[in-house]
N, C-alpha and C. Protein backbone atom coordinates (compact mmCIF):
# COMPACT_ATOMS: atom_id res chain seq x y z
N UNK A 1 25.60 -19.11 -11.37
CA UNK A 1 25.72 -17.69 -11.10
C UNK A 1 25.00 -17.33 -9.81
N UNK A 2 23.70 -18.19 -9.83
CA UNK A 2 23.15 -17.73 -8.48
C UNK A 2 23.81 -18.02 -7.43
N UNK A 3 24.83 -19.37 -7.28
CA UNK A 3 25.04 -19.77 -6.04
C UNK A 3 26.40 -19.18 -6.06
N UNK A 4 27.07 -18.58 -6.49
CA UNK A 4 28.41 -17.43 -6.80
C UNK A 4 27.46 -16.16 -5.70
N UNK A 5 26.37 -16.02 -5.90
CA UNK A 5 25.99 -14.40 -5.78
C UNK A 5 25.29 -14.83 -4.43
N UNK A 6 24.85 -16.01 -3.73
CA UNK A 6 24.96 -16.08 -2.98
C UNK A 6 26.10 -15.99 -1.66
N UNK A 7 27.34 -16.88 -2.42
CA UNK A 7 28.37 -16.79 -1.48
C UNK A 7 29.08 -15.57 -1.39
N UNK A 8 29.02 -14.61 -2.53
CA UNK A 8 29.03 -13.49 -1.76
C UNK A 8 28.51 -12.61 -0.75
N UNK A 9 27.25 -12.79 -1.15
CA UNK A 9 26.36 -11.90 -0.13
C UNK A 9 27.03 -12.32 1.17
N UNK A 10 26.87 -13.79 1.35
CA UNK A 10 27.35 -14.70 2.56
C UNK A 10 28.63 -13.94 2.93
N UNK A 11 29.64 -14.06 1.96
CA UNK A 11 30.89 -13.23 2.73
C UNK A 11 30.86 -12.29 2.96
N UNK A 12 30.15 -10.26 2.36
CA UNK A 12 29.90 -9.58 2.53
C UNK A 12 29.19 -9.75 3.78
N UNK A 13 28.46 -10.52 4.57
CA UNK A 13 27.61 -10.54 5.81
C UNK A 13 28.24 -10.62 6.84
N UNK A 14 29.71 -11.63 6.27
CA UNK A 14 30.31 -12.57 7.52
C UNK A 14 31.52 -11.58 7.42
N UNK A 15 31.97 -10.97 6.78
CA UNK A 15 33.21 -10.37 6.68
C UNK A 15 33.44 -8.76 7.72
N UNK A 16 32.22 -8.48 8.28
CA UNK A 16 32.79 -7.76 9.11
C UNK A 16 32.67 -8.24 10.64
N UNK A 17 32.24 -9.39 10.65
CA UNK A 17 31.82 -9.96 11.94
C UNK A 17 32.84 -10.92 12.60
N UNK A 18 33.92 -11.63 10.99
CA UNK A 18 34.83 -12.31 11.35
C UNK A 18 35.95 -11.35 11.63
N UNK A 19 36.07 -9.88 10.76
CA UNK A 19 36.98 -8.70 11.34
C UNK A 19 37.27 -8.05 12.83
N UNK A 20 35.92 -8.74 13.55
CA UNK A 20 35.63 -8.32 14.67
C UNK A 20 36.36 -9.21 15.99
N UNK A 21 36.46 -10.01 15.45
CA UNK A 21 36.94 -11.35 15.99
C UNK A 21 38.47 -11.69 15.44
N UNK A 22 39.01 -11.24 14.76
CA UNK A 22 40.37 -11.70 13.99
C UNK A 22 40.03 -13.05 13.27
N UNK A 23 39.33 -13.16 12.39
CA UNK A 23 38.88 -13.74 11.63
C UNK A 23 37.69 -14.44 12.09
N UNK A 24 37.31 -14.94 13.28
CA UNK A 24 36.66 -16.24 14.08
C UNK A 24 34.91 -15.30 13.71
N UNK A 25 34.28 -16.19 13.42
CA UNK A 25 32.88 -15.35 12.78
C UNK A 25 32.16 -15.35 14.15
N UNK A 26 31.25 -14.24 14.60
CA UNK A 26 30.41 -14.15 15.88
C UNK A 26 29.58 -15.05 15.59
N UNK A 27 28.97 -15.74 16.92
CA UNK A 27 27.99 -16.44 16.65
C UNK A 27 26.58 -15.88 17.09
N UNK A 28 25.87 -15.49 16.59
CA UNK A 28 24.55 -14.80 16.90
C UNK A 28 23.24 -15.60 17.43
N UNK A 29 23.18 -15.36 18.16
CA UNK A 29 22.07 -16.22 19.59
C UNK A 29 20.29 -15.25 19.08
N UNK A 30 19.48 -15.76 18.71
CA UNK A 30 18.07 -15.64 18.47
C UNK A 30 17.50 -15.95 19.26
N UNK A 31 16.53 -14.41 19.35
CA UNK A 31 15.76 -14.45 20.70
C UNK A 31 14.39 -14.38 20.37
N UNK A 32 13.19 -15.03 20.76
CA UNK A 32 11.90 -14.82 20.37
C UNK A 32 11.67 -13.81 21.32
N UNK A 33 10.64 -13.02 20.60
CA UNK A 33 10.30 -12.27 21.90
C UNK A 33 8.49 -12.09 21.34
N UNK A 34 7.67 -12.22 22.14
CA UNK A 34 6.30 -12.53 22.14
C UNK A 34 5.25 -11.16 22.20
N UNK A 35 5.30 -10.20 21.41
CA UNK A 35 4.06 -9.16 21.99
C UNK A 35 2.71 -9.17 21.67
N UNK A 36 2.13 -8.76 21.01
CA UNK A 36 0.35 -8.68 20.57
C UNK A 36 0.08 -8.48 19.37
N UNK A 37 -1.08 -8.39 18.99
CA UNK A 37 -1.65 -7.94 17.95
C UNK A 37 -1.28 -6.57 17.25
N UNK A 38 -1.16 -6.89 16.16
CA UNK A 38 -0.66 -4.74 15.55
C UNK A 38 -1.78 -4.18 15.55
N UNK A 39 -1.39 -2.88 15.99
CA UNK A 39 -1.72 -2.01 15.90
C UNK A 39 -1.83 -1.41 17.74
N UNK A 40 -1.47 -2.18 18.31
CA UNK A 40 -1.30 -2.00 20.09
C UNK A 40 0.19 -1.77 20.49
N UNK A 41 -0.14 -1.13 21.98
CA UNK A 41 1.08 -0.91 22.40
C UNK A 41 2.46 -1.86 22.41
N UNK A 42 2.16 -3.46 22.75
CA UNK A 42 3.14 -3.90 22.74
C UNK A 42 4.11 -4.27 21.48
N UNK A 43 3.21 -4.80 20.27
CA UNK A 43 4.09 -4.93 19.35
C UNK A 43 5.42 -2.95 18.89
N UNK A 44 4.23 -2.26 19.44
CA UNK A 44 5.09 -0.60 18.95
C UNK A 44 6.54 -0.86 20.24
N UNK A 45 6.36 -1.29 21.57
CA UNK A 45 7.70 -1.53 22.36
C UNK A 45 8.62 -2.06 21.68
N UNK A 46 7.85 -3.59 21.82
CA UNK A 46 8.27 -4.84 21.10
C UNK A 46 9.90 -4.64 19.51
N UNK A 47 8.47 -3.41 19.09
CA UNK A 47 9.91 -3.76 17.85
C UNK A 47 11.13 -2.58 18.24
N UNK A 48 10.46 -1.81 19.15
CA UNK A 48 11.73 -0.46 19.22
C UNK A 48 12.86 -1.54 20.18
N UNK A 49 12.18 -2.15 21.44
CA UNK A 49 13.17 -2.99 22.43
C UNK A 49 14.07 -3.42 21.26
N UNK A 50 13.42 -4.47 20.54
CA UNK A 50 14.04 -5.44 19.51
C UNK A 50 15.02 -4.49 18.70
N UNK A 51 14.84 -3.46 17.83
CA UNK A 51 15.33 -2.52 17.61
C UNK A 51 16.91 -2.06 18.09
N UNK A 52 16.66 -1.16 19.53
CA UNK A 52 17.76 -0.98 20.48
C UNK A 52 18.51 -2.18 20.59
N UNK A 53 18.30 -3.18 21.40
CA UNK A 53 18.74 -4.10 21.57
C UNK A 53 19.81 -4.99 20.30
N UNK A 54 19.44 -5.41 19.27
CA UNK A 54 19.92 -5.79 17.94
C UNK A 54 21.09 -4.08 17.84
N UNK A 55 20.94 -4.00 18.04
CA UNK A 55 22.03 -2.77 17.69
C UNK A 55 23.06 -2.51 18.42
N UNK A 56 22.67 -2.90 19.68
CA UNK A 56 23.50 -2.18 20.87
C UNK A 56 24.66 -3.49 21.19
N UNK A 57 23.85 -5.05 20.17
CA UNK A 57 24.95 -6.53 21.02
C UNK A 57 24.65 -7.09 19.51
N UNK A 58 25.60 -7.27 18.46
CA UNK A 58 25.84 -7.83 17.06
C UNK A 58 25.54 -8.97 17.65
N UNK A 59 25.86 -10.15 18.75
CA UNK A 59 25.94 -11.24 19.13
C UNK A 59 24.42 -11.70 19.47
N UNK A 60 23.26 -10.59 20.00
CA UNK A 60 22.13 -11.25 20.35
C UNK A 60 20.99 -10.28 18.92
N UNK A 61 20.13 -11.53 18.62
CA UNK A 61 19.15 -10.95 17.58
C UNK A 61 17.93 -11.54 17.92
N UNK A 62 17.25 -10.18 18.27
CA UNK A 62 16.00 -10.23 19.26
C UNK A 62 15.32 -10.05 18.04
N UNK A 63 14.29 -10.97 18.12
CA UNK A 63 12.83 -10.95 16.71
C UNK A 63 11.54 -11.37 17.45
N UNK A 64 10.64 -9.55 17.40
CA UNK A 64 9.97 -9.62 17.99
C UNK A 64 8.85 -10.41 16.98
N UNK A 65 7.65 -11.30 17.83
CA UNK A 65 6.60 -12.04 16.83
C UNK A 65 5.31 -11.80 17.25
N UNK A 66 4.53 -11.34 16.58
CA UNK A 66 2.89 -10.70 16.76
C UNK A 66 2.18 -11.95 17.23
N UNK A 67 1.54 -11.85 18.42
CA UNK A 67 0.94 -13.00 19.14
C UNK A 67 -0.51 -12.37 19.48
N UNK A 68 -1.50 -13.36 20.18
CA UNK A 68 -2.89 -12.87 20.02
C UNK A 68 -3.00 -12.04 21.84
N UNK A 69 -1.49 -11.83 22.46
CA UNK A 69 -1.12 -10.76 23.73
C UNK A 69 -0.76 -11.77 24.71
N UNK A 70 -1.12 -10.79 25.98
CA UNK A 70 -0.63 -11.41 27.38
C UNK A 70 -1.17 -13.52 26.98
N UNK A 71 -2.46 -13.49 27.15
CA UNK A 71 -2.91 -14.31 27.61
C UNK A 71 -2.42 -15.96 26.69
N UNK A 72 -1.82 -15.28 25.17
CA UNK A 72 -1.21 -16.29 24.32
C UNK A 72 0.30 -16.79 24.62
N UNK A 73 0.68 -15.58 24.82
CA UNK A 73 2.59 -15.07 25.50
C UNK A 73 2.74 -16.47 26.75
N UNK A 74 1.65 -16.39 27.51
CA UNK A 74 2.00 -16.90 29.21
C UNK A 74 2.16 -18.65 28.16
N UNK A 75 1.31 -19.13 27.96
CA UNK A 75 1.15 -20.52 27.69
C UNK A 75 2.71 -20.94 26.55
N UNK A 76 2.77 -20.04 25.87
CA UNK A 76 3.93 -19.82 24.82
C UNK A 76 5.08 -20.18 25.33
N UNK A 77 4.92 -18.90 26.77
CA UNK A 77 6.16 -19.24 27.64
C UNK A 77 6.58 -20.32 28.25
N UNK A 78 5.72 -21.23 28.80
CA UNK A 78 5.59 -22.21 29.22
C UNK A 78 5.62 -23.37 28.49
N UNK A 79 5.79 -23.21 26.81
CA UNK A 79 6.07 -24.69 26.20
C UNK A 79 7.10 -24.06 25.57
N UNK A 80 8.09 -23.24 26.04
CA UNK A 80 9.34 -23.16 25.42
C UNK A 80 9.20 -22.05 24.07
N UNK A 81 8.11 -22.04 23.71
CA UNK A 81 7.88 -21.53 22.15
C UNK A 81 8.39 -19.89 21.92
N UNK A 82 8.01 -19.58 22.92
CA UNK A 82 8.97 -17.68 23.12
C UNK A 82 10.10 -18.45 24.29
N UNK A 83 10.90 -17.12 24.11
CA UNK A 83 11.93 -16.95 24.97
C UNK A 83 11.83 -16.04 25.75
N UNK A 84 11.05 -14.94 25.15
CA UNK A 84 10.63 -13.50 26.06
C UNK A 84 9.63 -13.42 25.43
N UNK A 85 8.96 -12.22 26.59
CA UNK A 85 7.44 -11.94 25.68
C UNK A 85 6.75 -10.77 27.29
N UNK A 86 5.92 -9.90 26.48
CA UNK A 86 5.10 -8.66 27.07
C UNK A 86 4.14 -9.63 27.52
N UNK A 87 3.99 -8.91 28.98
CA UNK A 87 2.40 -9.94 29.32
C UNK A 87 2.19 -8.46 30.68
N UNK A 88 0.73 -7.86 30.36
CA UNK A 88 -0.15 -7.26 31.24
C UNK A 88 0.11 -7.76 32.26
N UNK A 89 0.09 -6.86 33.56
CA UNK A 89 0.09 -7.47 34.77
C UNK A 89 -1.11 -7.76 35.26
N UNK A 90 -1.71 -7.72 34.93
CA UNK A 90 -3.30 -8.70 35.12
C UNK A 90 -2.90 -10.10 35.30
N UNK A 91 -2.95 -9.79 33.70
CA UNK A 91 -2.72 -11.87 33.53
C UNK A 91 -1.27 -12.48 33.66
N UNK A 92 -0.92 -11.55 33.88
CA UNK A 92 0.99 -12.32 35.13
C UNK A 92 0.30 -12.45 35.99
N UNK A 93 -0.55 -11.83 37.02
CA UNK A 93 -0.73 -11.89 38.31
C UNK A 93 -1.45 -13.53 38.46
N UNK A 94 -2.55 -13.17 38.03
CA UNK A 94 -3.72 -14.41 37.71
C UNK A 94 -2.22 -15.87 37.38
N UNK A 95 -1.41 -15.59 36.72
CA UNK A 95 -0.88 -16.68 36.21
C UNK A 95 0.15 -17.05 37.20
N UNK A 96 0.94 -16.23 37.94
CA UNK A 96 1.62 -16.27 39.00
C UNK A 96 0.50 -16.80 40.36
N UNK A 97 -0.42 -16.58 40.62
CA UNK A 97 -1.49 -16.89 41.70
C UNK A 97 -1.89 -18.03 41.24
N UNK A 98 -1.85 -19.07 40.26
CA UNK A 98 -2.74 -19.52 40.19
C UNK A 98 -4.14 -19.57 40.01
N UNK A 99 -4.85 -18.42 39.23
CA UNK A 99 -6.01 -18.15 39.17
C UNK A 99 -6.37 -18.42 37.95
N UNK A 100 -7.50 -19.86 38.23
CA UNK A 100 -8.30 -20.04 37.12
C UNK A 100 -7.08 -21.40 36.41
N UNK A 101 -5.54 -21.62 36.90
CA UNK A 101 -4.77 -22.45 36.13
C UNK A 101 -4.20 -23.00 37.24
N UNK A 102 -3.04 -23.64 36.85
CA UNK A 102 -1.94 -23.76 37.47
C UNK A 102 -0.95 -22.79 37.78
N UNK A 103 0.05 -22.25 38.91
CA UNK A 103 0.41 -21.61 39.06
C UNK A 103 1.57 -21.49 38.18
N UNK A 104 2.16 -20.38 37.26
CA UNK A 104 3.08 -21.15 36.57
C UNK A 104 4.36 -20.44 37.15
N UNK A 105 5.37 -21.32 36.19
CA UNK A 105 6.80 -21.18 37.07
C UNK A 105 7.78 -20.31 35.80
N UNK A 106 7.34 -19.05 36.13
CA UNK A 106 8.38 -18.41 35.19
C UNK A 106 9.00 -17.12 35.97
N UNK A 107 9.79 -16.45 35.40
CA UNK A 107 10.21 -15.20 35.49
C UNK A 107 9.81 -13.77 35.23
N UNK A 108 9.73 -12.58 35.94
CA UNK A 108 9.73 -11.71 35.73
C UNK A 108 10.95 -10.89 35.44
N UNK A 109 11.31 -10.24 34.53
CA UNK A 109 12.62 -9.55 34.24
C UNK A 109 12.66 -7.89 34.54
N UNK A 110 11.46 -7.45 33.83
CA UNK A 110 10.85 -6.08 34.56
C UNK A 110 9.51 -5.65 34.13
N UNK A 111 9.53 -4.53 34.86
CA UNK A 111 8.27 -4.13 34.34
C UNK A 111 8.69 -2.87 33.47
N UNK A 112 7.24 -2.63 32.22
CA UNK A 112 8.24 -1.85 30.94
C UNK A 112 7.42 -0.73 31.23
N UNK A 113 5.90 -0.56 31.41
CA UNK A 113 5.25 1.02 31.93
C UNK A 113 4.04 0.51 32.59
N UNK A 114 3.66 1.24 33.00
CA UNK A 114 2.32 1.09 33.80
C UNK A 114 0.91 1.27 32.96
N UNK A 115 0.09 0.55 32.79
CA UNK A 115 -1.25 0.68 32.08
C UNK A 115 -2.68 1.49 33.07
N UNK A 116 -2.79 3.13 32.95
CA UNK A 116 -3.61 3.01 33.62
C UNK A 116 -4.81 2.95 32.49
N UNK A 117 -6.06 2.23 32.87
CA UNK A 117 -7.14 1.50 32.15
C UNK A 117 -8.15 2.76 31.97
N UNK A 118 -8.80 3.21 30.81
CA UNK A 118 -9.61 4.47 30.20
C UNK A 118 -10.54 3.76 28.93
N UNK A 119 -11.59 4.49 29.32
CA UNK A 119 -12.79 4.34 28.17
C UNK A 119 -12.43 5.42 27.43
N UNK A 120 -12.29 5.56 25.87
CA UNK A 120 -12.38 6.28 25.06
C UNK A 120 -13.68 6.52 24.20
N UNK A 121 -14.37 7.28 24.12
CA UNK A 121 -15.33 8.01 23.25
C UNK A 121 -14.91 8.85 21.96
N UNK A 122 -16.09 9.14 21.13
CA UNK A 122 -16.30 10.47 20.48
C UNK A 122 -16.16 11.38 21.13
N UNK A 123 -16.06 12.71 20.05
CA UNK A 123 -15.93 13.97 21.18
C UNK A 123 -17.22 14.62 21.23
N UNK A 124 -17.92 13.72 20.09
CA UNK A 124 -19.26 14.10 20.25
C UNK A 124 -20.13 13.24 21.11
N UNK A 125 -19.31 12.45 21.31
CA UNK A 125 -20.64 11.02 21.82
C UNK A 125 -21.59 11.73 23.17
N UNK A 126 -22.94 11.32 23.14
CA UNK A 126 -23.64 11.38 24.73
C UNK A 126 -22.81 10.96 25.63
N UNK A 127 -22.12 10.11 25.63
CA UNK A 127 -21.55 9.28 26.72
C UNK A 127 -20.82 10.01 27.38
N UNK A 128 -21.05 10.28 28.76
CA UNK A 128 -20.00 11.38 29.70
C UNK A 128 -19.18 10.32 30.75
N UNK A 129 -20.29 9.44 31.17
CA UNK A 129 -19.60 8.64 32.61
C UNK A 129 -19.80 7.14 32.28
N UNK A 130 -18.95 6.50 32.99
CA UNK A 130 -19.03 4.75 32.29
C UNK A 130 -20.26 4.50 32.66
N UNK A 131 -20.87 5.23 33.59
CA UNK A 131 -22.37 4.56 33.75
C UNK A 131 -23.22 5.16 32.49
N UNK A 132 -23.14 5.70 31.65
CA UNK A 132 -23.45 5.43 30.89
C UNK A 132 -23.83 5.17 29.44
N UNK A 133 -22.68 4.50 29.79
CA UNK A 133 -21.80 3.32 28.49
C UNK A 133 -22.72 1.91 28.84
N UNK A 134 -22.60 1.88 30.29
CA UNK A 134 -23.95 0.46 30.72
C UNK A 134 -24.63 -0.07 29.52
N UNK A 135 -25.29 -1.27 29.32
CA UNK A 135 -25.88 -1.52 27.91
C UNK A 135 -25.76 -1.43 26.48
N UNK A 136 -24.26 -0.76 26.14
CA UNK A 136 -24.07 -0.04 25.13
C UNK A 136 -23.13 -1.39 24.76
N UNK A 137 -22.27 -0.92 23.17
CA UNK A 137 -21.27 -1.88 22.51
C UNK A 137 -20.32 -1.41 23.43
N UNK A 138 -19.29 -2.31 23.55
CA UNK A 138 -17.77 -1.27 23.43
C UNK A 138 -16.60 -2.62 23.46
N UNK A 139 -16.06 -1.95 23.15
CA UNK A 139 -15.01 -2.99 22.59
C UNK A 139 -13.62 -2.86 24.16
N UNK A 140 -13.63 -4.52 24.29
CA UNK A 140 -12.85 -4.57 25.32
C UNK A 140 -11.27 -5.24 25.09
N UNK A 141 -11.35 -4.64 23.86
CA UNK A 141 -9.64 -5.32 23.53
C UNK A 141 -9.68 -6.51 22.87
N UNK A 142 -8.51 -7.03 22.25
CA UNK A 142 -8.12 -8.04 21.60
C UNK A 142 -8.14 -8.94 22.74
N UNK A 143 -9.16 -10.04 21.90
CA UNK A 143 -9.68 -11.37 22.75
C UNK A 143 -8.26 -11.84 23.86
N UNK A 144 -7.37 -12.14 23.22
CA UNK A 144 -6.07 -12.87 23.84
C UNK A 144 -5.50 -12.09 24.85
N UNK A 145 -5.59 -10.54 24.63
CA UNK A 145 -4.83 -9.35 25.38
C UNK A 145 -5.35 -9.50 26.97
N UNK A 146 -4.55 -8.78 27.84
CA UNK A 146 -4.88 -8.36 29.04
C UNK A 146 -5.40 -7.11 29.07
N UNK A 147 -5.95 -6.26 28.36
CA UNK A 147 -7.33 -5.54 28.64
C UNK A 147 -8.48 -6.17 28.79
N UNK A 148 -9.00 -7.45 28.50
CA UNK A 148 -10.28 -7.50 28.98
C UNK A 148 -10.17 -7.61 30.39
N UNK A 149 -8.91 -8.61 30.69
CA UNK A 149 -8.75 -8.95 32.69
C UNK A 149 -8.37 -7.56 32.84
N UNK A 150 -7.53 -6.51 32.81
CA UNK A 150 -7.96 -5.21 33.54
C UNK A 150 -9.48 -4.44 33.57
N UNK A 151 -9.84 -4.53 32.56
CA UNK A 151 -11.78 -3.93 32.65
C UNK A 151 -12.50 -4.46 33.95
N UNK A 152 -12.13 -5.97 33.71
CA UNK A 152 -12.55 -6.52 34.55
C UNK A 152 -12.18 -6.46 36.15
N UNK A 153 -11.36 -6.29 36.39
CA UNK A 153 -10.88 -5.81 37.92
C UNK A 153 -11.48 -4.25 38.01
N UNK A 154 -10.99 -3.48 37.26
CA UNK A 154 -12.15 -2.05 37.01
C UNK A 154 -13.22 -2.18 37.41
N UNK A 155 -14.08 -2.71 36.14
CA UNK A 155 -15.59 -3.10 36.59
C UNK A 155 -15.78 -3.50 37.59
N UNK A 156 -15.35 -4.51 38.75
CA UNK A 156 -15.65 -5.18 39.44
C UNK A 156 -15.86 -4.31 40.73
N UNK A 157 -14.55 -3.64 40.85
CA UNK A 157 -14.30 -2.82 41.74
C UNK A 157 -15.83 -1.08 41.77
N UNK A 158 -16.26 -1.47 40.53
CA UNK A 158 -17.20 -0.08 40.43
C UNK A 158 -18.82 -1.15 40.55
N UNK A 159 -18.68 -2.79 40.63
CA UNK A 159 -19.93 -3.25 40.91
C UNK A 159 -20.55 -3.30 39.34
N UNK A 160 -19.82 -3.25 38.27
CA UNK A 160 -20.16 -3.38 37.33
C UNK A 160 -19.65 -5.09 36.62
N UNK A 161 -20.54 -5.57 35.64
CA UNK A 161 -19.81 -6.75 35.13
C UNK A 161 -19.73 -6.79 33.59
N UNK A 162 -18.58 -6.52 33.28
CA UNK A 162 -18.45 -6.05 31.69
C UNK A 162 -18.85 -7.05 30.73
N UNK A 163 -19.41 -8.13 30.84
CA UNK A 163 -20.03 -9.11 29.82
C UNK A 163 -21.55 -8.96 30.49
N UNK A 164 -22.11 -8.53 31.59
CA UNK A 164 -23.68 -8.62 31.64
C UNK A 164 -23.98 -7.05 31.41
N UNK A 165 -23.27 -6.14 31.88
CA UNK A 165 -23.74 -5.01 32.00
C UNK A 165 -23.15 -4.10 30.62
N UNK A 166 -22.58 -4.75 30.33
CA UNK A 166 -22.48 -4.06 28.64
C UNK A 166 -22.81 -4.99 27.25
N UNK A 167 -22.53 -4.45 26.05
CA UNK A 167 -22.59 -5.32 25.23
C UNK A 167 -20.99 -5.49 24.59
N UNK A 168 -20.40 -6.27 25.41
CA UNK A 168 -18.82 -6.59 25.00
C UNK A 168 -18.37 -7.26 23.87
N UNK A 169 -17.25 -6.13 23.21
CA UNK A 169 -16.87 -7.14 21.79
C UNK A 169 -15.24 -7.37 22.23
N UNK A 170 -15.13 -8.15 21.86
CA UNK A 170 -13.49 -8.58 21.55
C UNK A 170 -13.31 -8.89 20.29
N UNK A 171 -11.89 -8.06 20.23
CA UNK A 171 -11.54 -8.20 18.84
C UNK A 171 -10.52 -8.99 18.39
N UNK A 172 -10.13 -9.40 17.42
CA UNK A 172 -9.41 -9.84 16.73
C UNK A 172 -7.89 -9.36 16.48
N UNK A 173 -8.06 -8.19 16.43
CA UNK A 173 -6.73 -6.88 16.49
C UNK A 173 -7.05 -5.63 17.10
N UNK A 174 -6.15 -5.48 18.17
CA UNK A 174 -6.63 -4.35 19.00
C UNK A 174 -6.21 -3.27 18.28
N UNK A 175 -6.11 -2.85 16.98
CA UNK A 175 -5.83 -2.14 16.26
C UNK A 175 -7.26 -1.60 15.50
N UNK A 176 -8.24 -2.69 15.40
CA UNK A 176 -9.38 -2.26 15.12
C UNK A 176 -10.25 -1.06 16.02
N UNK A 177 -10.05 -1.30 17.28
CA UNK A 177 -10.60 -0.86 18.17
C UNK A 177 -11.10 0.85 17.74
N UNK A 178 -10.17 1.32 17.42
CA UNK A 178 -10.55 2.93 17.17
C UNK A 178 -11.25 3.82 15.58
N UNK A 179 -11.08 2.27 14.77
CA UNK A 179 -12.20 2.60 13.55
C UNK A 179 -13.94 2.39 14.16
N UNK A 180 -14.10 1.30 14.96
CA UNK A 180 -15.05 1.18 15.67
C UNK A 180 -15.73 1.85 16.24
N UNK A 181 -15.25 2.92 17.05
CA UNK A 181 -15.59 3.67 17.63
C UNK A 181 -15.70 5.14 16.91
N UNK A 182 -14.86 5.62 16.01
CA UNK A 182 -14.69 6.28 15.06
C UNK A 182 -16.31 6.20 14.03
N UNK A 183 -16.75 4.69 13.68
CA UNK A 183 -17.85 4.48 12.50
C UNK A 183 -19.35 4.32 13.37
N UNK A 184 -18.89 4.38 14.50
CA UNK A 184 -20.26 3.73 15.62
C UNK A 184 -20.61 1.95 15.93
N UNK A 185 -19.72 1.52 15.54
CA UNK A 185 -19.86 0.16 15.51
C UNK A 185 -20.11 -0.18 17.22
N UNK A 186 -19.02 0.41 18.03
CA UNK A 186 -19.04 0.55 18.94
C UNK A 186 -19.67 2.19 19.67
N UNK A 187 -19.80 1.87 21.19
CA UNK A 187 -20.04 3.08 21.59
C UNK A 187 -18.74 3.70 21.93
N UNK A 188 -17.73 2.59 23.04
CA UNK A 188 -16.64 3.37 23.66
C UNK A 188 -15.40 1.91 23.10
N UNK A 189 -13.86 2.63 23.26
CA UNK A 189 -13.49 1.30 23.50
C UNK A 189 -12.48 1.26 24.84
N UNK A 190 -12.03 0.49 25.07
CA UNK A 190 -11.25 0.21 26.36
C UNK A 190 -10.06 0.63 26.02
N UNK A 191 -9.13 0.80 26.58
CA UNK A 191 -7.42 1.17 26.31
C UNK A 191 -6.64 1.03 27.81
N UNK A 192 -5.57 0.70 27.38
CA UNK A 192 -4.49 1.49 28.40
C UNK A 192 -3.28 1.37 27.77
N UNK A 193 -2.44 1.63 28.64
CA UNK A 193 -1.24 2.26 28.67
C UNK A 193 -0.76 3.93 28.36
N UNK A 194 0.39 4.39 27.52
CA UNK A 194 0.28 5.69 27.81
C UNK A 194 0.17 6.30 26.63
């Protein structure tokens, strides 16, 4: 009975796809596509792209997969393991330059929005100016993500160094980031995009 109620389902699946075709069934092409940790911007793109996309071409089925961000995506890309994938332009750049690796040899397809980089606080917190956040916790994004390499071009550029001159956490899920700051765990946390 079960394997009856399988081959239906099976034909109910295939039966409007072979209608589409005059009987000949579509063949559907699977796409990895690589974004971040939940509770961050890219997996929220990630599944709407995936979303649109799966809707708009029966033939391509984009499945987006929660990765630890940019900095997991690039290496991913490079052993075949995604097919697509969100990566910060930080760590494209660094990875395209050769900085810190080998230069790698991939593609850019586009760019999806611009990240400009912001400390978030309480609305009560002391804290008015990043100077002084100096010495304090604050959370600089999910370890793997390209927010810590944007802080860091930030910082650098203000003469600040966000692992000596603060007390930097990286997290695990950049989704944590705003209970943190919310309970005092942290003082501020890092963000971007829009």
């Amino acid at each position: 009975m079960r394997f009856a109620s399988i081959l239906i389902g099976a034909a109910l699946l295939l039966g409007p796809a072979a209608a589409q075709t005059g009987g000949t069934a579509i063949s559907t092409i699977t796409i990895s596509l690589g974004t971040a940790t939940p509770g961050g911007g890219f997996p929220l793109y990630g599944n709407a792209f995936a979303e649109v996309m799966n809707a708009a071409d029966p033939q391509i089925s984009i499945a987006p997969r929660n990765t630890k961000g940019s900095n997991e995506n690039i290496p991913l890309l490079e052993k075949g393991e995604l097919d697509l994938a969100l990566v910060a332009g930080e760590p494209a750049y660094e990875a395209f330059a050769g900085i810190g690796r080998a230069p790698v040899r991939l593609k850019i397809l586009t760019a999806i929005y611009s990240n400009p980089g912001m400390f978030v606080v309480r609305a009560d917190s002391p804290y008015k100016t990043i100077q002084d956040l100096v010495g304090q916790p604050v959370a600089f994004g999910a370890k793997g993500s390209g927010l810590p390499i944007l802080a860091r071009y930030v910082l650098d550029g203000l003469g600040l160094k966000q692992d000596e001159d603060f007390k930097a956490v990286y997290l695990d899920r950049v989704g944590d980031g705003p209970a943190m700051v919310e309970d005092g765990r942290v003082a501020a946390l890092w963000g971007a995009g829009i």
